[in-house]
C-alpha atoms as a PDB file:
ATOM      1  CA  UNK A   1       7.830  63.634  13.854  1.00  0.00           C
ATOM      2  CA  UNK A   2       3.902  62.872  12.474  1.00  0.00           C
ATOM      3  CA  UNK A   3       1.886  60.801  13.487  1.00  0.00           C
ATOM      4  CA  UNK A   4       0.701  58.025  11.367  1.00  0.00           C
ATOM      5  CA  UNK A   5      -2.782  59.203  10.403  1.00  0.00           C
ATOM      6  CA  UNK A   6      -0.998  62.741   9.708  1.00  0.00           C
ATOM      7  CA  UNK A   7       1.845  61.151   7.814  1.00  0.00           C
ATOM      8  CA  UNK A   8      -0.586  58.881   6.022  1.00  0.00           C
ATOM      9  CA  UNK A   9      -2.654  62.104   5.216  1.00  0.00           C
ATOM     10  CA  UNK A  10       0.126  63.981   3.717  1.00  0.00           C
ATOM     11  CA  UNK A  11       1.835  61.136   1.638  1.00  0.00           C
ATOM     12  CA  UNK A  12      -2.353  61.710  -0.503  1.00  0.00           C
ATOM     13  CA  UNK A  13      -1.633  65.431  -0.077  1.00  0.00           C
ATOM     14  CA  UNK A  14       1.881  64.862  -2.075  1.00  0.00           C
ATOM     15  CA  UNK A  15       0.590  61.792  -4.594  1.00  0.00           C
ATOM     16  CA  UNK A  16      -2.047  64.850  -5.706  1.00  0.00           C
ATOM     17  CA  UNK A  17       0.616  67.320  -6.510  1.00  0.00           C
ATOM     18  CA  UNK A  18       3.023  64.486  -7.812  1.00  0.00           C
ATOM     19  CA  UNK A  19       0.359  63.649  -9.903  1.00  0.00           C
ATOM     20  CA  UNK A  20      -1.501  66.578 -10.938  1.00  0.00           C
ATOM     21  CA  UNK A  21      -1.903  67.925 -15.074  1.00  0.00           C
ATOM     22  CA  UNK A  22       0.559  70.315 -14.467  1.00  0.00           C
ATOM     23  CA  UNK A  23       3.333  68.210 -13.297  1.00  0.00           C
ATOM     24  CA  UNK A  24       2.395  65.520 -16.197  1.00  0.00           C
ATOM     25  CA  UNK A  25       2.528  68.473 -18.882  1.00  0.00           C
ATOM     26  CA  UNK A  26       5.442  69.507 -17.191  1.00  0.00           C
ATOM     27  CA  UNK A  27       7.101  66.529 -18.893  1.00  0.00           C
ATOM     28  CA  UNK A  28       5.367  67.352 -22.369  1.00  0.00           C
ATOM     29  CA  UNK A  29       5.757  70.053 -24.793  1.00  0.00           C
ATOM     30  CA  UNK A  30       2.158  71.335 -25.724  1.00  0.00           C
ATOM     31  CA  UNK A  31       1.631  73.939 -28.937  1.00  0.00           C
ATOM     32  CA  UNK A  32       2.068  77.658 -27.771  1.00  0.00           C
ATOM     33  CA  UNK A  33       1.552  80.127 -30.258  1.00  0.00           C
ATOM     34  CA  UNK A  34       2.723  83.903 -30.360  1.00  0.00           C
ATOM     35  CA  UNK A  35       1.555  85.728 -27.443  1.00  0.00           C
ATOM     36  CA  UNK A  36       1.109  82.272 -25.372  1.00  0.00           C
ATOM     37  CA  UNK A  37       3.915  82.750 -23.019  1.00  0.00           C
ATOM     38  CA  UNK A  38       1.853  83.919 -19.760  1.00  0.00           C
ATOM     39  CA  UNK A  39      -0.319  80.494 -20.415  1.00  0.00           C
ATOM     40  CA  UNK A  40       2.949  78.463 -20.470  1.00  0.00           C
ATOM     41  CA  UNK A  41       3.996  80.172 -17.674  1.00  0.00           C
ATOM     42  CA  UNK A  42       1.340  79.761 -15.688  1.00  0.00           C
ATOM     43  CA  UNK A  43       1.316  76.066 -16.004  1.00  0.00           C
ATOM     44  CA  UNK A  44       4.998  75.578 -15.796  1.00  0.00           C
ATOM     45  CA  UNK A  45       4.661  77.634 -12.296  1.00  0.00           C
ATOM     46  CA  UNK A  46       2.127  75.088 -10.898  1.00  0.00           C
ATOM     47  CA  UNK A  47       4.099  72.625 -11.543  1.00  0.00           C
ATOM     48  CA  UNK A  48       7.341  74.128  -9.975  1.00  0.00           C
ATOM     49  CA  UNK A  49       4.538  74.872  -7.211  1.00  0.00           C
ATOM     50  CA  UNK A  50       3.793  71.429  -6.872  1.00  0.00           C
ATOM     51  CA  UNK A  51       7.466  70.263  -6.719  1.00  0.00           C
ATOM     52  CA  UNK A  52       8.028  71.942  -4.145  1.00  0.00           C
ATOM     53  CA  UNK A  53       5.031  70.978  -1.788  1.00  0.00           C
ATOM     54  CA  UNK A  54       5.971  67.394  -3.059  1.00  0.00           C
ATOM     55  CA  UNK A  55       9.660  67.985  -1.666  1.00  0.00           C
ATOM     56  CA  UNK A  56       8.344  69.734   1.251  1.00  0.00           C
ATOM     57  CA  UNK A  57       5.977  66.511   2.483  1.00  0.00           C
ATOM     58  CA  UNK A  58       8.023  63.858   1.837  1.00  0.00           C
ATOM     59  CA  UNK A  59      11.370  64.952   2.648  1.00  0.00           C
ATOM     60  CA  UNK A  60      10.280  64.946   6.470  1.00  0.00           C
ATOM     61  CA  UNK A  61       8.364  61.876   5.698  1.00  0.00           C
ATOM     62  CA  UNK A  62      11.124  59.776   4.408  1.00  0.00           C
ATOM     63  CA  UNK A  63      13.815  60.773   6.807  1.00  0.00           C
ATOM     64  CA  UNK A  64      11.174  59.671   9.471  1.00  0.00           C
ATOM     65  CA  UNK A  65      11.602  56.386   7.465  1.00  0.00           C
ATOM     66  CA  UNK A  66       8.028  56.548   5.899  1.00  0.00           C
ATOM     67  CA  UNK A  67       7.114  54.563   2.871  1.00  0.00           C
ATOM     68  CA  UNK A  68       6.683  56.801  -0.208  1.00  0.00           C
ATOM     69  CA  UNK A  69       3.250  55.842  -2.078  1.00  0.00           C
ATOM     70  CA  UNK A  70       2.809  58.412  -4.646  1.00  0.00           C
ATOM     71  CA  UNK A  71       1.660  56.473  -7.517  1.00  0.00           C
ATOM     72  CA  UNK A  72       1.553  57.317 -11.007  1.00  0.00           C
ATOM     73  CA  UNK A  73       0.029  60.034 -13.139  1.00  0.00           C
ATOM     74  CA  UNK A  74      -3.801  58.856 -14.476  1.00  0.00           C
ATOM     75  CA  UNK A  75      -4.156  57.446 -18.256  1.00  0.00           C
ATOM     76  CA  UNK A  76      -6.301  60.079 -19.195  1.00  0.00           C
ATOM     77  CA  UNK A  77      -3.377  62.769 -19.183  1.00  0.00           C
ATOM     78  CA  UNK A  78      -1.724  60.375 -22.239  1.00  0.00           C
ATOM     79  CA  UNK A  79      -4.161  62.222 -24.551  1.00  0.00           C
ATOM     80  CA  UNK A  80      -2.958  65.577 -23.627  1.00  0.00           C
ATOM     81  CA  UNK A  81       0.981  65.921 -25.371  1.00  0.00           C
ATOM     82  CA  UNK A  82       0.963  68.302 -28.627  1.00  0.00           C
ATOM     83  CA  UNK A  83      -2.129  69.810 -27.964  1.00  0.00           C
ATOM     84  CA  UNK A  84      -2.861  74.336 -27.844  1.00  0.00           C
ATOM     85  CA  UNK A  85      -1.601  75.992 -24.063  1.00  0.00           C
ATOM     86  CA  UNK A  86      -5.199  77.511 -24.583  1.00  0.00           C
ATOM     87  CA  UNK A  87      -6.711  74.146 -24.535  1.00  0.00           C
ATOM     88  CA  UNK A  88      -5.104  72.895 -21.761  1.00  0.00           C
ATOM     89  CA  UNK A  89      -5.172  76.151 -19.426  1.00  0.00           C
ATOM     90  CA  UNK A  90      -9.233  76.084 -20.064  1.00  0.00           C
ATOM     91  CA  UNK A  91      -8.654  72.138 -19.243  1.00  0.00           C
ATOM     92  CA  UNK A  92      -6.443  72.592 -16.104  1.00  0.00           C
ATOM     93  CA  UNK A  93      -9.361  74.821 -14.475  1.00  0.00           C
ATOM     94  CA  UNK A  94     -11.775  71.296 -13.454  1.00  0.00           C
ATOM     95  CA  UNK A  95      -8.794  69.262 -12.607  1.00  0.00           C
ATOM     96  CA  UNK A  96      -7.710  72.443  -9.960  1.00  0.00           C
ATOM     97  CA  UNK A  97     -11.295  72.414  -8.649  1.00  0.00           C
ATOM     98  CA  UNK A  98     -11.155  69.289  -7.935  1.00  0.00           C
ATOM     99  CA  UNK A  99      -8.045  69.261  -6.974  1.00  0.00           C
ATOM    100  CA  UNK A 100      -8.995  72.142  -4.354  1.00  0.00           C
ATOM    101  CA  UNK A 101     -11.894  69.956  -3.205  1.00  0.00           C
ATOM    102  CA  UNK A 102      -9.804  66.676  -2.185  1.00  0.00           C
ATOM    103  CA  UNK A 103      -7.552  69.022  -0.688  1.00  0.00           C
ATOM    104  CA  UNK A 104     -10.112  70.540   1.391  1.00  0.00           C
ATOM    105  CA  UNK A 105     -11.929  66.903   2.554  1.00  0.00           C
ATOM    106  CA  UNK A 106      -7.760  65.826   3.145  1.00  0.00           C
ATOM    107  CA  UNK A 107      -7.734  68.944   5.706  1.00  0.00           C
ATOM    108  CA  UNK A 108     -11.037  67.852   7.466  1.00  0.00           C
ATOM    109  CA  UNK A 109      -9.883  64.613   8.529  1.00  0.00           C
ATOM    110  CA  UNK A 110      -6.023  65.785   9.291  1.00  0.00           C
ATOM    111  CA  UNK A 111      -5.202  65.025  12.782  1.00  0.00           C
ATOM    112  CA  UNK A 112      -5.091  68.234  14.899  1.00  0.00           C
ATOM    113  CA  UNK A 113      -1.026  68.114  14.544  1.00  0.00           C
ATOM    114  CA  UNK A 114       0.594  72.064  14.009  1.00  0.00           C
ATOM    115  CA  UNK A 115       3.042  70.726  11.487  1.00  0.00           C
ATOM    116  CA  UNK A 116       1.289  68.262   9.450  1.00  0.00           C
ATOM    117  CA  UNK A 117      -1.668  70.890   9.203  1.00  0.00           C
ATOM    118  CA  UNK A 118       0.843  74.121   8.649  1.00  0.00           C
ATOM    119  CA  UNK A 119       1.699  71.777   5.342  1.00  0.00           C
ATOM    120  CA  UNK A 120      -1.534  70.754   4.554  1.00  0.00           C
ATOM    121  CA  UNK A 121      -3.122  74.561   4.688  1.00  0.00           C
ATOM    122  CA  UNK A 122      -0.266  75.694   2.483  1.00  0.00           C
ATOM    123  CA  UNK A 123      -0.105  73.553  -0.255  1.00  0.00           C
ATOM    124  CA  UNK A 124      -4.685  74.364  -0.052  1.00  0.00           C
ATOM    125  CA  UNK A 125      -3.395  78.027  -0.267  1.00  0.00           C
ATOM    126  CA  UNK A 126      -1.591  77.976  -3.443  1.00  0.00           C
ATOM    127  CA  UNK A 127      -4.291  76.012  -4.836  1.00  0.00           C
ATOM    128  CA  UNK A 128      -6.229  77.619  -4.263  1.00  0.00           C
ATOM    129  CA  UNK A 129      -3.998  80.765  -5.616  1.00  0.00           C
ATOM    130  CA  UNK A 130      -3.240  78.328  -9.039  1.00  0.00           C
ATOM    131  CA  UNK A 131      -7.172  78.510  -9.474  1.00  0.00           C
ATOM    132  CA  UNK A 132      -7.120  82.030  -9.704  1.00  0.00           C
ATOM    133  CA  UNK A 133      -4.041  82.418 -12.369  1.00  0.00           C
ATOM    134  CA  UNK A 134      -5.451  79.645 -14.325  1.00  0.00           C
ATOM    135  CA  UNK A 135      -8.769  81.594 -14.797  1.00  0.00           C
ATOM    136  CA  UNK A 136      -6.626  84.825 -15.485  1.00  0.00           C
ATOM    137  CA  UNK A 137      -4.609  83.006 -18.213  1.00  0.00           C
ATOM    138  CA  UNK A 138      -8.037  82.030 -19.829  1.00  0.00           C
ATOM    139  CA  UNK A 139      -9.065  86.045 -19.868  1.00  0.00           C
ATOM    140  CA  UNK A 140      -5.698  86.718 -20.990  1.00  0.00           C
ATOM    141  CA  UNK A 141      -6.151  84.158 -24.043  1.00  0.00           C
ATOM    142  CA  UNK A 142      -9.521  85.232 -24.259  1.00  0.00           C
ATOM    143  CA  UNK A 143      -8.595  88.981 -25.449  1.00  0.00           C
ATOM    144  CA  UNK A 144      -5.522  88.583 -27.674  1.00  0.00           C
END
């Protein structure tokens, strides 16, 4: 189905959205005040988001009998249960940037496969398109 370099580049494509802030906080239950439901939403939609380009990857990957290496979320994200949406929106923003960045350098070296690359460039997209509802969440919490 992929080749090994493109399977090998997608199974790092997946362990970033497996293991991204918004899937950890996904798992948490951060302070929202009144009028903090966009924020939430926002960051409960990245994670469904990431889910899904998760499931996407490595259901083709595993029934192709690939190994599934998606490791575990980073220590740093312990810090981050019972704190304000607003906090961790503004927070989110570097981890998406960077996030967008690996994501980016993952799609330079992808083999020059359709599928693997199809996957790749989509789950860069919404990224990409995360980025951009993070910021307006900020703007949102910003003027209310």
């Amino acid at each position: 189905m992929f080749s090994s370099p493109a399977a090998q580049v997608l199974n790092q494509i997946a362990a970033l959205h497996r293991n991204s802030m918004p899937t950890y906080l996904s798992f948490t239950h951060p302070w929202a005040g009144e009028g903090d439901e966009e924020a939430v939403d926002v960051l409960r939609q990245i994670a469904i988001d990431h889910k899904y380009v998760v499931d996407k990857i490595m259901t083709p990957l595993e029934a192709a009998g690939q190994d599934e290496h998606l490791g575990n979320f980073p220590m740093e994200y312990t810090g981050l249960h019972d704190l304000s949406i607003e906090y961790l929106v503004r927070r989110a923003v570097p981890y998406q940037e960077l996030l967008i960045r690996r994501l980016e350098d993952l799609l330079d070296g992808m083999p020059d496969e359709a599928a693997p690359r199809e996957l790749a460039e989509e789950s860069l997209g919404l990224a990409k398109g995360h980025l951009k509802n993070l910021q307006e969440a900020i703007a949102d919490l910003a003027s209310s």
